[in-house]
C-alpha atoms as a PDB file:
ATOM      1  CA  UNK A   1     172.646 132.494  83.942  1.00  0.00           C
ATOM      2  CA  UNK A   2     169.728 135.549  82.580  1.00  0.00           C
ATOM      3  CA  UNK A   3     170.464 136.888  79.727  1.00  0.00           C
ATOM      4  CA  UNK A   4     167.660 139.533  79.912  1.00  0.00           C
ATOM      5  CA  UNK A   5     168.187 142.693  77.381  1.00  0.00           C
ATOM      6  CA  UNK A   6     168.337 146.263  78.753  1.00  0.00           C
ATOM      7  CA  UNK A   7     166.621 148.607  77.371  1.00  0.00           C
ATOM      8  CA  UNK A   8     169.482 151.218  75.619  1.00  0.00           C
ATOM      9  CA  UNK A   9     168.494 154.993  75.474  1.00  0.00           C
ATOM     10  CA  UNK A  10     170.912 157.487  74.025  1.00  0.00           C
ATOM     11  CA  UNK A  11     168.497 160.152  72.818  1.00  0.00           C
ATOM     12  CA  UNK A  12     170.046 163.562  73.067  1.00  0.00           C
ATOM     13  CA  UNK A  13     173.419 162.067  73.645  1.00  0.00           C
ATOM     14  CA  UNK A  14     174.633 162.436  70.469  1.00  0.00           C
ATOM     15  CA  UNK A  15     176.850 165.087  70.492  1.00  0.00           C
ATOM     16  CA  UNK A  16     178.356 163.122  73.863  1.00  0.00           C
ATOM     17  CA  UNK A  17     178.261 159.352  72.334  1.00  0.00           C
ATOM     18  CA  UNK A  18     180.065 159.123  68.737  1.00  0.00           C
ATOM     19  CA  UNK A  19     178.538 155.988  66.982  1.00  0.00           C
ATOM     20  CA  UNK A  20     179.544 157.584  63.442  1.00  0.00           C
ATOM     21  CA  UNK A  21     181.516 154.739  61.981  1.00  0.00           C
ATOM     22  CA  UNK A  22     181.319 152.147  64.974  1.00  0.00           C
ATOM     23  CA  UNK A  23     181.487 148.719  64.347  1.00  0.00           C
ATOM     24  CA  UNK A  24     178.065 147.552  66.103  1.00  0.00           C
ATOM     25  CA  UNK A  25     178.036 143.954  63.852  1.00  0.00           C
ATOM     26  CA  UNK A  26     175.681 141.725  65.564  1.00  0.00           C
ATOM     27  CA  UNK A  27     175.054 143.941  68.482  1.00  0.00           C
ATOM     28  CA  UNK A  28     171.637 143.773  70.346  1.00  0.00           C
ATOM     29  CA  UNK A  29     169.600 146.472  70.315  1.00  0.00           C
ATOM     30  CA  UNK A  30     166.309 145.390  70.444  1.00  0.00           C
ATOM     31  CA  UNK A  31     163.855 148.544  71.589  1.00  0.00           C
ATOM     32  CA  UNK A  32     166.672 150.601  71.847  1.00  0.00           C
ATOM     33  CA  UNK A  33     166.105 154.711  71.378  1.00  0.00           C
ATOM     34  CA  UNK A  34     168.720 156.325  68.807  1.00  0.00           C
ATOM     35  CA  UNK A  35     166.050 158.995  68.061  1.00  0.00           C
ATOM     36  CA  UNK A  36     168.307 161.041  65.949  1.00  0.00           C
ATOM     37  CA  UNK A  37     171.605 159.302  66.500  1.00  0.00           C
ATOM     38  CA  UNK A  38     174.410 159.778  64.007  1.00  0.00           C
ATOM     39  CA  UNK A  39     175.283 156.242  63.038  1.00  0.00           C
ATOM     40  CA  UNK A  40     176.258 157.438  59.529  1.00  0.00           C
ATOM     41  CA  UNK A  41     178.873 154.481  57.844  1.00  0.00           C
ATOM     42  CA  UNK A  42     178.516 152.242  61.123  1.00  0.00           C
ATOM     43  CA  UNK A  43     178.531 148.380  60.516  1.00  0.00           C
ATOM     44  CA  UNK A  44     175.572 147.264  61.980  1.00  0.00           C
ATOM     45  CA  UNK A  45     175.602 144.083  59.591  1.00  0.00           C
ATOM     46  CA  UNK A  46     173.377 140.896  61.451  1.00  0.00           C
ATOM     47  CA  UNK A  47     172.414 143.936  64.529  1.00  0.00           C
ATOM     48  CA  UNK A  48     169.055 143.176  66.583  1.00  0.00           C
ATOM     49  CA  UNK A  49     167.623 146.277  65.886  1.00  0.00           C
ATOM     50  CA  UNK A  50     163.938 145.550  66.561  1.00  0.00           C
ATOM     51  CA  UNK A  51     161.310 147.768  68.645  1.00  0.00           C
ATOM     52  CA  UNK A  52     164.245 150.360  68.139  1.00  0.00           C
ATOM     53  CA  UNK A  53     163.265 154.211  68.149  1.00  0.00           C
ATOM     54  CA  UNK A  54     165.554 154.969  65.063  1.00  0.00           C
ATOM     55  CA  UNK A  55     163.420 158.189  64.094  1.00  0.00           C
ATOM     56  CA  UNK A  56     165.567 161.610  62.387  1.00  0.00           C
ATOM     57  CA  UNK A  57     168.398 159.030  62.681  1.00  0.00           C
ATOM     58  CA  UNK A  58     171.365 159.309  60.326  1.00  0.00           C
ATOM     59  CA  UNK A  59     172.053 156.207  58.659  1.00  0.00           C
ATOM     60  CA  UNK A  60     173.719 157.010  55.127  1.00  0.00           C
ATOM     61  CA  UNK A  61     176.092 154.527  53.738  1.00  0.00           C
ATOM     62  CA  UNK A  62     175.767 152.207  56.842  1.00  0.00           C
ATOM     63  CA  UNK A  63     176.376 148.185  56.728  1.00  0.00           C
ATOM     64  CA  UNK A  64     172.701 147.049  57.916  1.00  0.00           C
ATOM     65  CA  UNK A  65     172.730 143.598  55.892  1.00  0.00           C
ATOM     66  CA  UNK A  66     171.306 141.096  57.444  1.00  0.00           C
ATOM     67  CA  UNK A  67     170.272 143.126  60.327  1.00  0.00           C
ATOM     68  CA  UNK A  68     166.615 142.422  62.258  1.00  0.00           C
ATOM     69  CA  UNK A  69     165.158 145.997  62.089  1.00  0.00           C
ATOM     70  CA  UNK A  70     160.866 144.506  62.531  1.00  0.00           C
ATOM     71  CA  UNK A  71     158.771 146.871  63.524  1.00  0.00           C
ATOM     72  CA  UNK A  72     161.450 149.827  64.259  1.00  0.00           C
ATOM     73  CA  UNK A  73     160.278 153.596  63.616  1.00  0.00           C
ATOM     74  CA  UNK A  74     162.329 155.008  61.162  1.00  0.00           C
ATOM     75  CA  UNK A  75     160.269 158.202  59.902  1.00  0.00           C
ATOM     76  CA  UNK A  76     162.574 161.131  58.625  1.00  0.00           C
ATOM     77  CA  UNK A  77     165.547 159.045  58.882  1.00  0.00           C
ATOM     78  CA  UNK A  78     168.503 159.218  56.177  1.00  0.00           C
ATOM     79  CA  UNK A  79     169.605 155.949  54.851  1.00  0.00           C
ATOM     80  CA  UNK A  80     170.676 156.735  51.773  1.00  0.00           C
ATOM     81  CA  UNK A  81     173.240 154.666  50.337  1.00  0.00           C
ATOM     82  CA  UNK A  82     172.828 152.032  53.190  1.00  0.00           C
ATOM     83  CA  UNK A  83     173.148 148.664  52.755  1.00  0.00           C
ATOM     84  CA  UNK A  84     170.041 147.010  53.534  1.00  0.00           C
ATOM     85  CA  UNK A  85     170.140 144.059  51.209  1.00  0.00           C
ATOM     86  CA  UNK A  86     168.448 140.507  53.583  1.00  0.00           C
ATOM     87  CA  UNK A  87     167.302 142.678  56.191  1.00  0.00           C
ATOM     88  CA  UNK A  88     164.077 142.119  57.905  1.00  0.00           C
ATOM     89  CA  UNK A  89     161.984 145.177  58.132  1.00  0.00           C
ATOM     90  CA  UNK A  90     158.661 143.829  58.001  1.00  0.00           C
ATOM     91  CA  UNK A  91     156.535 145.796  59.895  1.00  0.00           C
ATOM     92  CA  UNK A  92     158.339 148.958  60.106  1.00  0.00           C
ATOM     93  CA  UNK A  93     157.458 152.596  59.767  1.00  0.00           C
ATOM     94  CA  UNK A  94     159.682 154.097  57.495  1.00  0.00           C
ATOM     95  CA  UNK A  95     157.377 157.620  56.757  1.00  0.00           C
ATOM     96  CA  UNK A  96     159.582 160.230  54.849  1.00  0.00           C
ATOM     97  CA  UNK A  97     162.746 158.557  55.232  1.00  0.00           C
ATOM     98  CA  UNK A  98     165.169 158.680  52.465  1.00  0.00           C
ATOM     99  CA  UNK A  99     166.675 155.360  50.859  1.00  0.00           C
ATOM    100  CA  UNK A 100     168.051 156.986  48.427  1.00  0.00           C
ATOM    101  CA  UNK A 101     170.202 154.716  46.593  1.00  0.00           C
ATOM    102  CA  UNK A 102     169.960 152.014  49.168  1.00  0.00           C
ATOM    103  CA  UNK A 103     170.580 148.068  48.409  1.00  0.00           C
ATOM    104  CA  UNK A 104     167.086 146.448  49.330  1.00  0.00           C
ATOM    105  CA  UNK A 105     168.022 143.507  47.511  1.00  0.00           C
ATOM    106  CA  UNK A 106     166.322 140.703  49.147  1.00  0.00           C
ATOM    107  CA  UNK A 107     165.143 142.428  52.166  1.00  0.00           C
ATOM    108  CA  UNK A 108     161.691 141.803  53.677  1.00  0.00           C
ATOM    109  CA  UNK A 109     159.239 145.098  53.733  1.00  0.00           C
ATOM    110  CA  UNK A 110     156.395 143.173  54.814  1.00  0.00           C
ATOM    111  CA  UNK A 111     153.400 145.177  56.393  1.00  0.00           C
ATOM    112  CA  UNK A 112     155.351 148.409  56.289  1.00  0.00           C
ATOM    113  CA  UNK A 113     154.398 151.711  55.710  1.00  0.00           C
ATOM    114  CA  UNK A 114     156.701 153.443  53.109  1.00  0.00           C
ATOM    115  CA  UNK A 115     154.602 156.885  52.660  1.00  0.00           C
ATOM    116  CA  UNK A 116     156.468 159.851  51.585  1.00  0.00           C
ATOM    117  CA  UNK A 117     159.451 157.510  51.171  1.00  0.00           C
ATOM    118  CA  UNK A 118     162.126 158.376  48.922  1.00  0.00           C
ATOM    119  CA  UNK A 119     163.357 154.940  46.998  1.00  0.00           C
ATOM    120  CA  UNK A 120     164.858 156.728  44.003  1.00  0.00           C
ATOM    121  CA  UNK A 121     167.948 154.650  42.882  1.00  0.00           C
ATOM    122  CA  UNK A 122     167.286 152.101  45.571  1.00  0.00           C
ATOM    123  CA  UNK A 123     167.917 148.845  44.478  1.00  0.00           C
ATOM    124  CA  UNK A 124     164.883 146.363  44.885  1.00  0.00           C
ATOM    125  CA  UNK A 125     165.712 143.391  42.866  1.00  0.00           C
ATOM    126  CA  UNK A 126     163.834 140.230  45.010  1.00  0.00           C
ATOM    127  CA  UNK A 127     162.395 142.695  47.966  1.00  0.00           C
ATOM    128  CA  UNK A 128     159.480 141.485  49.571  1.00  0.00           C
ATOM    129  CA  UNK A 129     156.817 144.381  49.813  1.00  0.00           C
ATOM    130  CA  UNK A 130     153.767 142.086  50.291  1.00  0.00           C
ATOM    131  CA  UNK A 131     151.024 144.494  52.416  1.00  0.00           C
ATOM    132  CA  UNK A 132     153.453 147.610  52.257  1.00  0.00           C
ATOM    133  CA  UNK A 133     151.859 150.978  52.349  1.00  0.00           C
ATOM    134  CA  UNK A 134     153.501 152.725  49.432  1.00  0.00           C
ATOM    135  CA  UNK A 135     150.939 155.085  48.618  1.00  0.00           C
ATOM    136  CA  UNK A 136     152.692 158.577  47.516  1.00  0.00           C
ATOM    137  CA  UNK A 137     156.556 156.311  47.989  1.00  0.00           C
ATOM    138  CA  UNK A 138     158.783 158.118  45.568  1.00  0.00           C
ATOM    139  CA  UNK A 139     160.032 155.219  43.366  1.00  0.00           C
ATOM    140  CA  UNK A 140     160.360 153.972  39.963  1.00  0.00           C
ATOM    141  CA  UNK A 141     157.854 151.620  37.839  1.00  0.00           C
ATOM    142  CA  UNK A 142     161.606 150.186  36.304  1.00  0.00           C
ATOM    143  CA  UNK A 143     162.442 149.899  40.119  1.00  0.00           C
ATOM    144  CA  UNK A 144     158.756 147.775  40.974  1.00  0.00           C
ATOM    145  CA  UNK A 145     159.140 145.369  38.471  1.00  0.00           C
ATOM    146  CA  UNK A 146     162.221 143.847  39.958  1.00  0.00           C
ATOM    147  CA  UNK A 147     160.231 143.466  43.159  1.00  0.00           C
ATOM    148  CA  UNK A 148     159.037 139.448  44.391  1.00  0.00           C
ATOM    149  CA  UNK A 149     155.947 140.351  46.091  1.00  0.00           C
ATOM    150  CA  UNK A 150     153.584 143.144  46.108  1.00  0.00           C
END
C-alpha cells in the first residue's frame, strides 16, 4: 500500500476553511501552503509541518510542541504565546515574525534566520541556536544566557 503525501494548499481559503482552534495533533503537513492561515490556539502538538509555506500565518497561543516545522517559511507570522518548546525548526526562516512570549524551551533553531524577530518574553531555557542568524532579533541578553548553543 503507497503512502505518498499530497501536497495541501489552502492559501486564500481562509475565510472558507476555519482551522482557528482545530485539533491538527500529529497531522502531516509536510510542504503544505497556509500562507496566512488563521490557526490561532490550534493543537498542532507532534504535526509534520516541514517545507510548509506558513508565511503572515496566525499562530498565537497554538500547541506546536514537539512539532517538525525544518525548513518552513514563517516570515511575518504571529506566534506569540505559542508553545514551541522540543520543536524542530532548524533551518527555518522566521524574518519578522513575532514569538512574543513563546515557550522555546528545548527547541532546535539550528541554521535559522531569526532577523527582525521579536523574542521578547520568549522563553529559551536549553534552545539550540547553533548557526542562527539573529542579527537585529529583538531579544534579551537575560534571555541568551539560558540558551545551550550559540
Amino acid at each position: 500500500m503507497s503512502h505518498e503525501s499530497k501536497l495541501v494548499n489552502i492559501e486564500g481559503a481562509a475565510s472558507i476553511v476555519q482551522l482557528k482552534g482545530a485539533d491538527l495533533n500529529r497531522v502531516d503537513l509536510h510542504k503544505a501552503n497556509l500562507r496566512g492561515v488563521d490557526l490561532s490556539g490550534a493543537d498542532l502538538s507532534k504535526a509534520d509541518l516541514s517545507g510548509a509555506d506558513l508565511s503572515k500565518a496566525r499562530l498565537s497561543g497554538a500547541d506546536l510542541r514537539g512539532a517538525d516545522l525544518r525548513e518552513v517559511q514563517l516570515s511575518k507570522a504571529d506566534l506569540n504565546k505559542a508553545d514551541l518548546s522540543e520543536a524542530n525548526l532548524s533551518g527555518t526562516y522566521l524574518r519578522e515574525t513575532d514569538l512574543g512570549r513563546a515557550n522555546l524551551t528545548g527547541a532546535n533553531l539550528s541554521m535559522s534566520f531569526l532577523s527582525k524577530t521579536n523574542l521578547r518574553g520568549a522563553k529559551l531555557g536549553g534552545v539550540d541556536l547553533s548557526g542562527a542568524d539573529l542579527s537585529t532579533a529583538i531579544v534579551t541578553k537575560e534571555q541568551m544566557e539560558k540558551v545551550k548553543h550559540m
